[in-house]
N, C-alpha and C. Protein backbone atom coordinates (compact mmCIF):
# COMPACT_ATOMS: atom_id res chain seq x y z
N UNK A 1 58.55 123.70 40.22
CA UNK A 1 59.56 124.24 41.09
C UNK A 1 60.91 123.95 40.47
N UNK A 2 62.27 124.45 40.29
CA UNK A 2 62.95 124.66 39.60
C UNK A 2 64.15 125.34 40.99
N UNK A 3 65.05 124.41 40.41
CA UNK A 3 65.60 124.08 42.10
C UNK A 3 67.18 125.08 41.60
N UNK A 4 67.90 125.65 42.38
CA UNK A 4 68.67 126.63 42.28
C UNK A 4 70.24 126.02 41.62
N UNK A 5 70.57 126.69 40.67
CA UNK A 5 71.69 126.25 40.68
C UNK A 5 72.86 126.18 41.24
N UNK A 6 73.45 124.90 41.32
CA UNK A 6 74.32 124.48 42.50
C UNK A 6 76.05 124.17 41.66
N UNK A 7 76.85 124.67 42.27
CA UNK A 7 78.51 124.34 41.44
C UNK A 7 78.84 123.47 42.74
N UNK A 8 80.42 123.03 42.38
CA UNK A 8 81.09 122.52 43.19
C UNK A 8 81.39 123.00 44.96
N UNK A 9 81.62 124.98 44.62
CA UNK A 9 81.83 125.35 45.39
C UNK A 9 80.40 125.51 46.74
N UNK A 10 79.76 125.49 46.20
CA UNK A 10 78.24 125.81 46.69
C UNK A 10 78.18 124.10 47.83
N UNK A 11 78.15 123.40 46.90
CA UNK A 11 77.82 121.97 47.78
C UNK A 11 78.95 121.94 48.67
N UNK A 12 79.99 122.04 48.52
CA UNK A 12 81.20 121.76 49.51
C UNK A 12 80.98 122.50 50.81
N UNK A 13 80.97 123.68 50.62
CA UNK A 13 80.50 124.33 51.86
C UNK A 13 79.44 124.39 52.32
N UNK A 14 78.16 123.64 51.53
CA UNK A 14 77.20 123.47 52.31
C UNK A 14 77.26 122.08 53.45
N UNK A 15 77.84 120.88 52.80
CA UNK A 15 78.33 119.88 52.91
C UNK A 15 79.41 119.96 54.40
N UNK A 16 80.19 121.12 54.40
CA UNK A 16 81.15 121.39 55.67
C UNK A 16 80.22 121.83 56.61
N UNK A 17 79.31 122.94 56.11
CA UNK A 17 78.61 123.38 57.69
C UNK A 17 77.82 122.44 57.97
N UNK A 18 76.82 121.39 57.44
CA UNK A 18 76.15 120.17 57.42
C UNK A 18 76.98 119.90 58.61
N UNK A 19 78.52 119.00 58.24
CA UNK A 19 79.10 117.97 59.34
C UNK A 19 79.12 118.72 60.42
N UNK A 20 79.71 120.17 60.40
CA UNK A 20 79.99 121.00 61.75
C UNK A 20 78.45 121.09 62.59
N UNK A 21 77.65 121.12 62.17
CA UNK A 21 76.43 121.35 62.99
C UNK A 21 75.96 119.89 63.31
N UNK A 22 76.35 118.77 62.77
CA UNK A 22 75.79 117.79 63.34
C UNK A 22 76.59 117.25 64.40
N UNK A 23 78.05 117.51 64.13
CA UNK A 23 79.18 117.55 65.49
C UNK A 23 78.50 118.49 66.84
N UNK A 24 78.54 119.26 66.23
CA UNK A 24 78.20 120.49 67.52
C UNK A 24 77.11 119.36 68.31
N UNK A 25 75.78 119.22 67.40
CA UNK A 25 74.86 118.34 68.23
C UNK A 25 75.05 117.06 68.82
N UNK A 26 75.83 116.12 68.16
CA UNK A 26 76.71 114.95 68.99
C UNK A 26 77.38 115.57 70.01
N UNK A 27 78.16 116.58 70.50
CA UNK A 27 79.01 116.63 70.84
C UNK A 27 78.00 117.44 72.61
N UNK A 28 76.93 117.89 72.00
CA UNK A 28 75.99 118.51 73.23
C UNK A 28 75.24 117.34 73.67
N UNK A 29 74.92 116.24 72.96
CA UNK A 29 74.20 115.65 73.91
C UNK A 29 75.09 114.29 74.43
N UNK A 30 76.55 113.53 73.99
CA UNK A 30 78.06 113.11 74.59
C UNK A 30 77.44 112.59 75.99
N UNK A 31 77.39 111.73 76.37
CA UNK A 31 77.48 111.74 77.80
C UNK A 31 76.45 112.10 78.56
N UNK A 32 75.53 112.35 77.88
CA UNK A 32 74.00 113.08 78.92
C UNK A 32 73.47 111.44 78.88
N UNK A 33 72.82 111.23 79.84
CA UNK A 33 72.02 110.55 80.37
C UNK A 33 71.06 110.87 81.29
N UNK A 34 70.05 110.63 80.48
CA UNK A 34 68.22 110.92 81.13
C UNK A 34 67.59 109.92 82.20
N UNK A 35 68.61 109.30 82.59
CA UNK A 35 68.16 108.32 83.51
C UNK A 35 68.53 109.29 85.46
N UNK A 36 67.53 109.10 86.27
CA UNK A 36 68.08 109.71 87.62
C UNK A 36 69.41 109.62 88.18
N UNK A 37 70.37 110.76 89.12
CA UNK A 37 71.32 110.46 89.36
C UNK A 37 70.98 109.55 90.42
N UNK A 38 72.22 108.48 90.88
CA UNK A 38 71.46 107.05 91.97
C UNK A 38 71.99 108.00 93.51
N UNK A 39 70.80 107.23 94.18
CA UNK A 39 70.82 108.29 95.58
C UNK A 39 72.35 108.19 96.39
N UNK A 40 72.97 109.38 96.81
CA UNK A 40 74.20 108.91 97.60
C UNK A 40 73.64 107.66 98.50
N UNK A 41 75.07 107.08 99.15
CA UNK A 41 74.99 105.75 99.68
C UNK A 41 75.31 106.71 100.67
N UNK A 42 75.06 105.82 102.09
CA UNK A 42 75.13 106.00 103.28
C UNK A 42 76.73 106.02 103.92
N UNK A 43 77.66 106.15 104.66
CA UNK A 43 78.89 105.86 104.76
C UNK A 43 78.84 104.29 105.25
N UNK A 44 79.31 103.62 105.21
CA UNK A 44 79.23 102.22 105.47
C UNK A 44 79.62 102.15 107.50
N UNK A 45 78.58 101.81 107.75
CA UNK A 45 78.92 101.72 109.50
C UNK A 45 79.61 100.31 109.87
N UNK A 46 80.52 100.21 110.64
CA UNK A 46 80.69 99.68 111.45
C UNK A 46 79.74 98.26 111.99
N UNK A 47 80.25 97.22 111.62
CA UNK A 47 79.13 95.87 112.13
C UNK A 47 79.73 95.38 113.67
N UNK A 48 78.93 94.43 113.96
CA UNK A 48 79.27 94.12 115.23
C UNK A 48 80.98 94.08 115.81
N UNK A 49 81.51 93.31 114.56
CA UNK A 49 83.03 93.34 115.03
C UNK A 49 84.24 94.47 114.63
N UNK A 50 83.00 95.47 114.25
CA UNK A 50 84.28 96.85 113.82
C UNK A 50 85.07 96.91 112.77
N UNK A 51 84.46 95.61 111.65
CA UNK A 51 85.75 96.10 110.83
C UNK A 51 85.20 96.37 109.33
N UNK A 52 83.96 97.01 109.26
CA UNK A 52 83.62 97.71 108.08
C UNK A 52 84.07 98.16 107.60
N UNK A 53 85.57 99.08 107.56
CA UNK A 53 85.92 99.72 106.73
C UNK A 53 87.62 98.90 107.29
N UNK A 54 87.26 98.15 107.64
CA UNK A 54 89.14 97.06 107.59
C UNK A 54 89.60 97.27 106.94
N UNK A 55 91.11 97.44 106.54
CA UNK A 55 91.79 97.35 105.64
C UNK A 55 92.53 95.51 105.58
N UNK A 56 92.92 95.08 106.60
CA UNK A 56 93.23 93.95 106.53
C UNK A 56 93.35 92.95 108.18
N UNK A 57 93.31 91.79 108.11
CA UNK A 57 93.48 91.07 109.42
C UNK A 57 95.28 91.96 110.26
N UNK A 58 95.23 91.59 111.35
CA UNK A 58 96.95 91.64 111.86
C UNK A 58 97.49 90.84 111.17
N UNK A 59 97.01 89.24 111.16
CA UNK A 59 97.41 88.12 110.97
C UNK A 59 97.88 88.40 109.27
N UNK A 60 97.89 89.05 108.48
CA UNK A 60 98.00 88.84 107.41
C UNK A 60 99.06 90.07 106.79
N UNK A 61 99.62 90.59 108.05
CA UNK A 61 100.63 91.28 107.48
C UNK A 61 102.20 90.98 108.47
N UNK A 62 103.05 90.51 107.75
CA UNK A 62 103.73 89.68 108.34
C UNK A 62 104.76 90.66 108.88
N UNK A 63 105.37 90.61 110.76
CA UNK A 63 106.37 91.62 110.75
C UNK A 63 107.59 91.64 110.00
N UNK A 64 108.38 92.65 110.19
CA UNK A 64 109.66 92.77 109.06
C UNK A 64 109.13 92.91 107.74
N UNK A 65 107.65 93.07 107.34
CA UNK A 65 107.00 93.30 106.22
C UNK A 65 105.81 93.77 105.66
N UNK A 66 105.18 93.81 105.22
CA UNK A 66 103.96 94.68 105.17
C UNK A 66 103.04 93.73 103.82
N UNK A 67 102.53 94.54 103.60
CA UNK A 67 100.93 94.72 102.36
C UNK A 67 100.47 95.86 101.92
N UNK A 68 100.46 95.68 100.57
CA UNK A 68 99.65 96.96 100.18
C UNK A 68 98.26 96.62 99.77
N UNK A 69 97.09 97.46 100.43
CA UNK A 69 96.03 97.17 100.35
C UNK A 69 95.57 98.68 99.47
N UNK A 70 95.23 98.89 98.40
CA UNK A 70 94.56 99.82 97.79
C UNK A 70 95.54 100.61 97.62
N UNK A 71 95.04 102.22 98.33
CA UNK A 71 95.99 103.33 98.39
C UNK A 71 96.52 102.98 100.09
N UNK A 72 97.04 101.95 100.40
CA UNK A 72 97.53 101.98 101.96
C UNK A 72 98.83 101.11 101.86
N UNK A 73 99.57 101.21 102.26
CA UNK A 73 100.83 100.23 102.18
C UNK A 73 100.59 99.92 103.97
N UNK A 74 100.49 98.92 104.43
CA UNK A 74 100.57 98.41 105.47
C UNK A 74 101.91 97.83 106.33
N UNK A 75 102.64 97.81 107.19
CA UNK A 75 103.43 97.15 107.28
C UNK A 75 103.36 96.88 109.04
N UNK A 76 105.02 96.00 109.38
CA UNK A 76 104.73 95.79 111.19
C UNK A 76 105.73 95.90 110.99
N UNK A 77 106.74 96.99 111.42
CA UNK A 77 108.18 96.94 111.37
C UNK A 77 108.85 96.50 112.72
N UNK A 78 107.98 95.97 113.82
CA UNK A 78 108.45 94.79 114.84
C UNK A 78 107.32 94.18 114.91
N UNK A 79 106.98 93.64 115.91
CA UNK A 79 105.91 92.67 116.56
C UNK A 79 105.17 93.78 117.12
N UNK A 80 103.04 93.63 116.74
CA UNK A 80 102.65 94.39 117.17
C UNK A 80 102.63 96.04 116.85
N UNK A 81 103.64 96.54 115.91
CA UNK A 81 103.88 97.84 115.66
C UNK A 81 103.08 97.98 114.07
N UNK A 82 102.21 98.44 113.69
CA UNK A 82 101.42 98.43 113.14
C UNK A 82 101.54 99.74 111.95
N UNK A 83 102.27 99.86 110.53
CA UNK A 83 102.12 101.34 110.58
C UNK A 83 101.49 101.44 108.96
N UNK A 84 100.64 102.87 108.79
CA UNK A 84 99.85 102.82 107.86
C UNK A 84 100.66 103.96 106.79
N UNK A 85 101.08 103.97 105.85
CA UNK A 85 101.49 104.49 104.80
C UNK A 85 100.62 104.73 103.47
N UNK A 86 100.82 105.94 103.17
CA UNK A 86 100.65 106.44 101.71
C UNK A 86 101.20 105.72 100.51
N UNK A 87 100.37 105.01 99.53
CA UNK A 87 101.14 104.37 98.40
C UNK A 87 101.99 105.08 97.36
N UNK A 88 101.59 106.35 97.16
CA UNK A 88 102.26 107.55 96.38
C UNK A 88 103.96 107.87 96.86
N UNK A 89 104.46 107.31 95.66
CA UNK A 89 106.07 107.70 95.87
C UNK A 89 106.33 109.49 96.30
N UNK A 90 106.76 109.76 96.72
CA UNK A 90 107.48 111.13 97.14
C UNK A 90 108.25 112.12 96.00
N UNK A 91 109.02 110.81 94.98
CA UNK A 91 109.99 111.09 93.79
C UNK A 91 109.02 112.43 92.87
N UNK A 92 108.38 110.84 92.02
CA UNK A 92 108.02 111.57 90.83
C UNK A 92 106.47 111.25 91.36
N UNK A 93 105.65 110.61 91.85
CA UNK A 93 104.05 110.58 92.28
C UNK A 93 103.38 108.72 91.70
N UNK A 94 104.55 108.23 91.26
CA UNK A 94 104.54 106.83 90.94
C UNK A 94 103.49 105.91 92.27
N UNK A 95 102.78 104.78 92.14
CA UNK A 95 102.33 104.31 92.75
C UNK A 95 103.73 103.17 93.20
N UNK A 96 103.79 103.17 94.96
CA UNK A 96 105.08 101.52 95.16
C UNK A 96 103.83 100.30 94.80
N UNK A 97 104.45 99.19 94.32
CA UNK A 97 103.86 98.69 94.36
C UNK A 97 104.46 97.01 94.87
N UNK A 98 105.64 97.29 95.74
CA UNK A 98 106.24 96.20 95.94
C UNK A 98 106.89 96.28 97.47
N UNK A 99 107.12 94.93 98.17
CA UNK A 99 107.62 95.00 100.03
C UNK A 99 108.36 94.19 99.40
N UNK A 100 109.82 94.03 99.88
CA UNK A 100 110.59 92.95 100.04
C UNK A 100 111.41 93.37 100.32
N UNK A 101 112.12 92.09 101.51
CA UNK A 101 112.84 92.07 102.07
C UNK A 101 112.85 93.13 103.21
N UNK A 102 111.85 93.58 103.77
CA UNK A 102 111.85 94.95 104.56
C UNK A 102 112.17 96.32 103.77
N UNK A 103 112.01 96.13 102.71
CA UNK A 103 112.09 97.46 101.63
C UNK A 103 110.52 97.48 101.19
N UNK A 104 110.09 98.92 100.86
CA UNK A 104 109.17 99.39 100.10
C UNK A 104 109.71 99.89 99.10
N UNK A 105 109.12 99.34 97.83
CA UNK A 105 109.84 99.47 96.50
C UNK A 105 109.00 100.59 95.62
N UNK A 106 109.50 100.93 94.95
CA UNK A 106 108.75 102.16 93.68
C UNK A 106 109.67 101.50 92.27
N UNK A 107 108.49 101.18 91.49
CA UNK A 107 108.67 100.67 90.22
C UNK A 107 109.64 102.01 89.06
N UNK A 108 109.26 102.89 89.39
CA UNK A 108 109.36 104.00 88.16
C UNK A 108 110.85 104.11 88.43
N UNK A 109 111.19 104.85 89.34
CA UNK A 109 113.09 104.98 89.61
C UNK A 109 113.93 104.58 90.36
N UNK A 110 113.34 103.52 91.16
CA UNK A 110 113.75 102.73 91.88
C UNK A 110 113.95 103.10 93.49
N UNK A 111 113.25 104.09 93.80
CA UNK A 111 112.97 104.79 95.20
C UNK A 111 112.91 103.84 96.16
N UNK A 112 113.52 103.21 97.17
CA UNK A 112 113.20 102.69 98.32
C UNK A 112 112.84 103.25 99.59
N UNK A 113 111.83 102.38 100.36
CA UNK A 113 111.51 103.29 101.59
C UNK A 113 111.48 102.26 102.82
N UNK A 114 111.97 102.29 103.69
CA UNK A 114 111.53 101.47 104.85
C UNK A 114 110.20 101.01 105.55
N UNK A 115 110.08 100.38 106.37
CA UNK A 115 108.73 99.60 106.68
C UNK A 115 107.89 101.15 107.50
N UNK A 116 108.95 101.51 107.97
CA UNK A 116 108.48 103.45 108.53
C UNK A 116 107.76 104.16 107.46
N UNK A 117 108.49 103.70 106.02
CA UNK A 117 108.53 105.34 105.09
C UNK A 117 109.37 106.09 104.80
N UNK A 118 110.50 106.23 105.75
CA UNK A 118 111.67 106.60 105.20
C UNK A 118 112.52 106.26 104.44
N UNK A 119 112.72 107.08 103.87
CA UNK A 119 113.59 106.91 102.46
C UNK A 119 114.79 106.01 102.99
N UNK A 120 115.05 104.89 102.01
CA UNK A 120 116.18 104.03 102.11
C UNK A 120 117.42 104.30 101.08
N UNK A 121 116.74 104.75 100.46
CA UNK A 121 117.16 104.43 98.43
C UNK A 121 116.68 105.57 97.87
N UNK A 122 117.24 106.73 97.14
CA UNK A 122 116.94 107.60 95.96
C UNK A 122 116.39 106.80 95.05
N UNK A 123 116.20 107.55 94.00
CA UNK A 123 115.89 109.18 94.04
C UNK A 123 114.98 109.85 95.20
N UNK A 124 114.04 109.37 95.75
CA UNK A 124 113.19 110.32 96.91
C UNK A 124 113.92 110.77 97.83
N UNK A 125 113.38 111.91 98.01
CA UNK A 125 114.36 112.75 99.55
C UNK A 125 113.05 112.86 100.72
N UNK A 126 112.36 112.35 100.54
CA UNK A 126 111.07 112.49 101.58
C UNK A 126 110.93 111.56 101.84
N UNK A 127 110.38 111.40 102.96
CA UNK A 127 109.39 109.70 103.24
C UNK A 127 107.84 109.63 102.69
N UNK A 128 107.35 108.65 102.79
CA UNK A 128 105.89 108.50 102.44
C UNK A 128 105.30 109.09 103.54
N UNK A 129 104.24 109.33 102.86
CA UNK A 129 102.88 109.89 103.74
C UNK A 129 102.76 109.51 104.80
N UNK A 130 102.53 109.32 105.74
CA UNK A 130 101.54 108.52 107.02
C UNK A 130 99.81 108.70 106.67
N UNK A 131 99.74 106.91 107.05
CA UNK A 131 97.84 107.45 107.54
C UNK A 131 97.72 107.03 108.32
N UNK A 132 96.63 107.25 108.78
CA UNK A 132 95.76 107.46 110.12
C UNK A 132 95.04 105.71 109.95
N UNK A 133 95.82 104.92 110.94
CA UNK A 133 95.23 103.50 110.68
C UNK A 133 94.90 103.36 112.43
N UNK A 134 94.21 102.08 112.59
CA UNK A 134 94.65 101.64 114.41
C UNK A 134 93.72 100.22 113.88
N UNK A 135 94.46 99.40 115.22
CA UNK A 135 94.09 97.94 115.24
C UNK A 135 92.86 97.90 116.58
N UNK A 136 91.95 97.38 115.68
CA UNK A 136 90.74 96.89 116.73
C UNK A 136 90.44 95.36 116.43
N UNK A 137 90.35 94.86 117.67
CA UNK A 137 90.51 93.95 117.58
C UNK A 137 91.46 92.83 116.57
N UNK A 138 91.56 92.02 115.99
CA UNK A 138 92.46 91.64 114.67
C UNK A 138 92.45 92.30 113.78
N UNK A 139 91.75 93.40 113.32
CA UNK A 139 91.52 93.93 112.17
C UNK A 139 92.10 95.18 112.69
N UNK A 140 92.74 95.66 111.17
CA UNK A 140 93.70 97.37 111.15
C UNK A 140 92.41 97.54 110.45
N UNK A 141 92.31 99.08 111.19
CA UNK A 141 91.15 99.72 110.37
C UNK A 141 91.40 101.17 110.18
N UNK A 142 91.31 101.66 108.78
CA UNK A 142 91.64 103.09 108.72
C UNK A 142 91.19 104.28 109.95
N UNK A 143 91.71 105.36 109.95
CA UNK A 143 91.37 106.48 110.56
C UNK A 143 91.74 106.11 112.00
């Protein structure tokens, strides 16, 4: 057997479609996994004292100030007044990630918002979101 003759140009481009077809095949099987998808979970219910899906005690958000718990900024802007906020600045879509002094702060341009949400401080011309929170028993619990 007497094998074909081969130049520079011949191997190079055999050599290019080689890598391109073994990309193509890395690139189809990327991320596949042959293992089962895991069964959805159940929504998490409610235990005896209601606070399965808590966001935090009363006791632990101090009035004239708040907490941010996840995507929730928490605050008590008197005694008992309980209010649930959106963490997403209004400005530019920055996460706040700071309470003081009865200010809600935004790191990126310096946006302030009150323990309400309303804008204190530019750049934002909006207030934050509202969510849907309520207190059962000691515990604020979403929705």
């Amino acid at each position: 057997m007497t094998l074909p003759d081969l130049n520079r140009r011949t191997v190079v481009a055999g050599a290019g479609a080689l890598a391109a077809a073994a990309t193509l095949t890395a690139c189809s099987t990327y991320g596949k996994d042959d293992s089962p998808a895991p069964a959805p979970t159940e929504p998490a219910q409610p235990g005896p004292a209601g606070t399965a899906s808590g966001l935090a005690k009363t006791a632990d958000i101090p009035v004239g100030g708040g907490k941010i718990v996840g995507n929730t900024v928490l605050t008590q802007p008197t005694a008992g007044q309980f209010v649930g906020l959106d963490t997403t600045c209004t400005h530019a879509g920055c996460k706040v990630t700071e309470i003081a002094g009865g200010t809600i702060i935004c790191p990126c341009h310096g946006s302030k918002f009150g323990l309400d949400g309303a804008v204190a401080a530019g750049p934002a011309t909006r207030p934050l979101k509202s969510k849907s929170i309520r207190v059962e028993g000691d515990s604020i619990i979403e929705g």
